[in-house]
Protein backbone atom coordinates (compact mmCIF):
# COMPACT_ATOMS: atom_id res chain seq x y z
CA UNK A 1 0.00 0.00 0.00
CA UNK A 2 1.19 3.66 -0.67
CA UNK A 3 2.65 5.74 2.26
CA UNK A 4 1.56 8.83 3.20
CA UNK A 5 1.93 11.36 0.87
CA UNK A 6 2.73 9.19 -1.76
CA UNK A 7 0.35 8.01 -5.11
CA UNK A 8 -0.35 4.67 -6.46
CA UNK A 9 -0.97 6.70 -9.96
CA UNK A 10 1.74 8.28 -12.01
CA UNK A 11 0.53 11.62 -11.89
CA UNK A 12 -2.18 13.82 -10.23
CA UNK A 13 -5.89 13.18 -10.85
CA UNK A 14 -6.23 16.74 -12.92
CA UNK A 15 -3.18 15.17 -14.96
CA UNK A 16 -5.51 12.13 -16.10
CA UNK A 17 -7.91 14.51 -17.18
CA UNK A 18 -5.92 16.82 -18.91
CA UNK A 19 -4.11 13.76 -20.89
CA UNK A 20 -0.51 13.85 -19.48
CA UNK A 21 -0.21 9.80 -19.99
CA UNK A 22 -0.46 10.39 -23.95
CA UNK A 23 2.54 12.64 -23.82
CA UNK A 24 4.31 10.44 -22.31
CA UNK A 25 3.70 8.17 -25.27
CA UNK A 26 4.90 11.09 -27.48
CA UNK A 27 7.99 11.16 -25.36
CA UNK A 28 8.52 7.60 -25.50
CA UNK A 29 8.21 8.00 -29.43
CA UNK A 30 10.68 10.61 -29.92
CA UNK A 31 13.16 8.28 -27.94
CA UNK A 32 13.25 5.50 -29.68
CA UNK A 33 14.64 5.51 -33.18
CA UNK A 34 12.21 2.91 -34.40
CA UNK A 35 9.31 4.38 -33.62
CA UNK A 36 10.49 7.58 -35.15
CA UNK A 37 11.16 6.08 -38.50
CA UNK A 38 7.96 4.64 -38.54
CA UNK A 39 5.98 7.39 -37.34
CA UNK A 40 7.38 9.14 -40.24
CA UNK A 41 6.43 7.22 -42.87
CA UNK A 42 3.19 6.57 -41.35
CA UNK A 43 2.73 10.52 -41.95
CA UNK A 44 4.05 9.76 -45.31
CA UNK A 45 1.61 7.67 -46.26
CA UNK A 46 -1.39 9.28 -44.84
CA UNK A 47 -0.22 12.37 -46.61
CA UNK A 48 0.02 10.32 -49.61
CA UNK A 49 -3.85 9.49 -49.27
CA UNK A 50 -5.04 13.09 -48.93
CA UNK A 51 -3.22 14.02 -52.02
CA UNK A 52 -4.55 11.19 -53.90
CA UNK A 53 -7.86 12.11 -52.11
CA UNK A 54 -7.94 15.72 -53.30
CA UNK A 55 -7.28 15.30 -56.52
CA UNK A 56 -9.63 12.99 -57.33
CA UNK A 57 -13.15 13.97 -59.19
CA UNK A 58 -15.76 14.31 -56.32
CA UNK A 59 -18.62 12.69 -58.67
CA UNK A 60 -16.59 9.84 -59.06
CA UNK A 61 -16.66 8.66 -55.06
CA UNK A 62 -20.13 8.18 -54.77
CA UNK A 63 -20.25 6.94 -58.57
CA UNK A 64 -18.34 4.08 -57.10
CA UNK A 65 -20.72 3.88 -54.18
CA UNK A 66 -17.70 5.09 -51.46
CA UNK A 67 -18.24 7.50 -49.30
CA UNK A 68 -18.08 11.46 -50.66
CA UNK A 69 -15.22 13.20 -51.50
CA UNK A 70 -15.58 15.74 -48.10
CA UNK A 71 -16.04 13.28 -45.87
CA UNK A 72 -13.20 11.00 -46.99
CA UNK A 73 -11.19 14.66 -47.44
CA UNK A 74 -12.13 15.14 -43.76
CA UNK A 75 -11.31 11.82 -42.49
CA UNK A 76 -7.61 12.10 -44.08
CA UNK A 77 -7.37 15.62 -42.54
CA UNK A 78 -7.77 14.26 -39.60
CA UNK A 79 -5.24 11.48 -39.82
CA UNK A 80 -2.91 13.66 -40.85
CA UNK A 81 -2.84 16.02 -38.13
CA UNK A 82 -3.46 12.95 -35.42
CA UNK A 83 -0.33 11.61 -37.07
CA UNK A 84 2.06 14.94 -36.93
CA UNK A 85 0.36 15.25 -33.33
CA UNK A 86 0.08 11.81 -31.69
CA UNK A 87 2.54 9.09 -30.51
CA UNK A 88 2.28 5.89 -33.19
CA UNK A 89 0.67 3.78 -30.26
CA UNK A 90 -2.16 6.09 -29.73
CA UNK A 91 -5.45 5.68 -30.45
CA UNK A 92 -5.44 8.13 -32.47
CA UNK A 93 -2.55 7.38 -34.66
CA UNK A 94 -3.49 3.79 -34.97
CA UNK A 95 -7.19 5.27 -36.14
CA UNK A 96 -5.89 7.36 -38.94
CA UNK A 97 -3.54 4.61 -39.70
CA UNK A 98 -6.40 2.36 -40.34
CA UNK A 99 -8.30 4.89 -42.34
CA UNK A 100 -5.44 5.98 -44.76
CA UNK A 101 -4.56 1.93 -45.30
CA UNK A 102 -8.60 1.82 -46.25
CA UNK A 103 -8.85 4.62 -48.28
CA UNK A 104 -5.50 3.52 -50.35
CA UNK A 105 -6.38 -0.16 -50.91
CA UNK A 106 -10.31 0.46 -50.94
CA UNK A 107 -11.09 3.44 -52.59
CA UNK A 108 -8.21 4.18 -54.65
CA UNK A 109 -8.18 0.91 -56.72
CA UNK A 110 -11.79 1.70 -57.21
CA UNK A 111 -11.39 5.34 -58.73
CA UNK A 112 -8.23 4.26 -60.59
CA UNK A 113 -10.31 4.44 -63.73
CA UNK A 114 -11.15 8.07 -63.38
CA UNK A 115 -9.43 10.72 -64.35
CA UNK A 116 -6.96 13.15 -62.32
CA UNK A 117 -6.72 16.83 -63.10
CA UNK A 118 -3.30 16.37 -62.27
């Protein structure tokens, strides 16, 4: 059992609700090598699908019965900054991971056929 004075919890109770523990995941990121490399090209390739995203015809999405252009605009937005923002092992980052690996082998293949202003 904790003395007196002393906590069983890292932290104080206004740090859990303020969300001290996930930068301590941020920290733990920026420590490690590994993770660093991969949280880059995570951010890489989430970047990757909002480019492809935005310069795709917006007709086209829901021709292919996907979701619309905005919202999958949104959703990458989203990632993106989660990504630049959060630690790799939050739940965040794993989120927008998921997304941008759905949107690139879901939706891409299917709007290959379509044209790109670009």
């Amino acid at each position: 059992m904790a003395g007196a004075g002393v906590s069983a919890f890292p932290g104080t109770l206004e740090d859990m609700r303020t969300g001290l523990q996930g930068y301590e995941l941020i920290q733990v990121q920026h420590g490690n090598p590994l993770l660093v490399l991969i949280g880059v090209g995570l951010v890489v390739l989430k970047v990757w699908a909002l480019v492809d995203c935005a310069t795709r015809p917006g007709p086209a999405f829901l021709a292919h019965g996907k979701l619309s252009k905005q919202i999958w605009l949104a959703i990458l937005v989203v990632t993106v900054l989660a990504g630049l923002h959060f630690s790799v092992l939050s739940v965040l980052g794993l989120a927008g991971t998921i997304a941008a690996i759905v949107y690139l082998v879901d939706v891409r293949p299917a709007l290959a056929g379509t044209a790109s202003p670009w």
